[in-house]
Protein backbone atom coordinates (compact mmCIF):
# COMPACT_ATOMS: atom_id res chain seq x y z
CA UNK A 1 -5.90 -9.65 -6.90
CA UNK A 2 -5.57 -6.15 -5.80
CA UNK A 3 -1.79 -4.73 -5.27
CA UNK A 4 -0.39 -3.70 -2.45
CA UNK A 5 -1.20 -0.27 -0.90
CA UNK A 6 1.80 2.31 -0.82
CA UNK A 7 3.69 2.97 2.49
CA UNK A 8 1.88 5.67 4.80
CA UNK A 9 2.95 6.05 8.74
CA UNK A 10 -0.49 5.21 9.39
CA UNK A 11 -0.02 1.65 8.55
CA UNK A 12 2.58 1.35 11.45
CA UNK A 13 0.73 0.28 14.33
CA UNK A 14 3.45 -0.25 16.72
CA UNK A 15 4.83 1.35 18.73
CA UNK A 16 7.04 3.83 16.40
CA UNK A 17 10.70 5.41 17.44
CA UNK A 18 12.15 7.51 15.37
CA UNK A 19 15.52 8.71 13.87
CA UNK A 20 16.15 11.59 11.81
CA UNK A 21 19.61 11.23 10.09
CA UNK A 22 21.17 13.91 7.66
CA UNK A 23 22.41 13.80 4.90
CA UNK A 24 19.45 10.76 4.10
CA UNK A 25 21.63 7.69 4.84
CA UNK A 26 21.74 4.96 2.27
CA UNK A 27 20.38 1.13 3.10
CA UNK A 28 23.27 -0.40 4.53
CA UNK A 29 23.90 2.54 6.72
CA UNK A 30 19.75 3.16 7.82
CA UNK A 31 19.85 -0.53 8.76
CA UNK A 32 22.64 -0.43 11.08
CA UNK A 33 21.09 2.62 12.39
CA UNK A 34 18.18 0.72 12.88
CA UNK A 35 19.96 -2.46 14.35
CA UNK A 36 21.39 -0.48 16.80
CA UNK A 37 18.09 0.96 18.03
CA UNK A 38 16.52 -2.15 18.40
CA UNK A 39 19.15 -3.55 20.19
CA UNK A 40 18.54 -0.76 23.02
CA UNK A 41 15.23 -1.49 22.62
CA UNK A 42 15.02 -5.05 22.85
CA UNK A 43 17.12 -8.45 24.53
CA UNK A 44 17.04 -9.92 21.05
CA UNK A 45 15.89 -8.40 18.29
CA UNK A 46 15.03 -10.15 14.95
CA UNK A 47 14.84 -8.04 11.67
CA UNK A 48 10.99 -8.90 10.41
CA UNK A 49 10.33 -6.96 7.41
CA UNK A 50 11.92 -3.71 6.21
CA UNK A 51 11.03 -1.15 3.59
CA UNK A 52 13.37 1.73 1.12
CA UNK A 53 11.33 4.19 -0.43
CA UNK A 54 14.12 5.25 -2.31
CA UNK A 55 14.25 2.03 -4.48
CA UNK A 56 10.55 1.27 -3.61
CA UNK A 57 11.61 -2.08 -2.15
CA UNK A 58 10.31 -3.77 0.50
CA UNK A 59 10.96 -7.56 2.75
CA UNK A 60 9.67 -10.18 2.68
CA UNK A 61 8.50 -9.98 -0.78
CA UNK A 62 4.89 -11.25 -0.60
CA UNK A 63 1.56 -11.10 -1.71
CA UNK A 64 -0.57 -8.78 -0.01
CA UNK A 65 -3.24 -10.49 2.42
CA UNK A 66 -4.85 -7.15 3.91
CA UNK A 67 -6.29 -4.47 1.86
CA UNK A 68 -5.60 -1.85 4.57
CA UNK A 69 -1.39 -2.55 4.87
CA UNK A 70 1.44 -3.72 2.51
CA UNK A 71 1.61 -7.24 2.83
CA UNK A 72 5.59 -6.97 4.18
CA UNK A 73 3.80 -5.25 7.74
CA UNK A 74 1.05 -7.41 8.10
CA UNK A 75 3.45 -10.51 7.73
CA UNK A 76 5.99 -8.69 10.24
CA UNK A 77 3.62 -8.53 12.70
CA UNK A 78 1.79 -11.25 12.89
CA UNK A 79 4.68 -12.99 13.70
CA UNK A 80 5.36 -10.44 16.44
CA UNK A 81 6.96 -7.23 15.08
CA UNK A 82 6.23 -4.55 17.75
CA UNK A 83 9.16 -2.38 17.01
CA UNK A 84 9.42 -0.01 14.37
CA UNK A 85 11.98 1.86 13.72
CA UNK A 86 11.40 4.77 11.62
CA UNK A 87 14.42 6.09 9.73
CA UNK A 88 13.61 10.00 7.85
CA UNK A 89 9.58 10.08 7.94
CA UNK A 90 9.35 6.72 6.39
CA UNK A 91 12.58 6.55 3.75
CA UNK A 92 13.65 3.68 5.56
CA UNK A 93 11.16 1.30 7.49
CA UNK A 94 12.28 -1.61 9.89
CA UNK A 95 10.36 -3.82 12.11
CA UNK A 96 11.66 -6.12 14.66
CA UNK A 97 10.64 -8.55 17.35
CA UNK A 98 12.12 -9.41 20.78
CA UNK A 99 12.66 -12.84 20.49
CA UNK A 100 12.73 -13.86 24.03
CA UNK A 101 9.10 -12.55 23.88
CA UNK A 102 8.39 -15.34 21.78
């Protein structure tokens, strides 16, 4: 089975808004900044997959099933994702989706 490609902004289909934060906020703090973003964004958002470059991490944890996009994106949005927040030029990744969309 062939791994997963590496994160690139290219992979991020939807519709992207971005937040540039300094000093580099850690995980807990990106993720708030990231809840709170979606909340403007969205009725009721729903936290779909996320990545940290920092600790190379990434959720849900699965197998890839595209050879073009991490496996955490394409599962994100095939159940919907269409907003992605992007935290520092990809450090932090999140991707939500409007649940009363659904």
């Amino acid at each position: 089975m062939r791994s997963c490609s590496s994160m690139h902004r290219s992979f991020l289909t939807s519709p992207v808004d971005v937040i540039t934060e300094d000093p580099v906020p850690d995980f807990p703090t990106a993720k708030l900044l990231a809840d709170q973003k979606a909340m403007e964004l969205a009725e009721a958002p729903m936290l779909l997959g996320w990545y940290d470059s920092r600790r190379g991490r990434f959720s849900p944890d699965v197998e890839c099933c595209s050879e073009e996009k991490p496996g955490w994106i394409v599962y994100a949005e095939s159940r919907g994702g269409h907003i992605t927040i992007d935290i520092n030029n990809e450090q932090f990744v999140f991707i939500y989706c409007d649940v009363t969309d659904v």
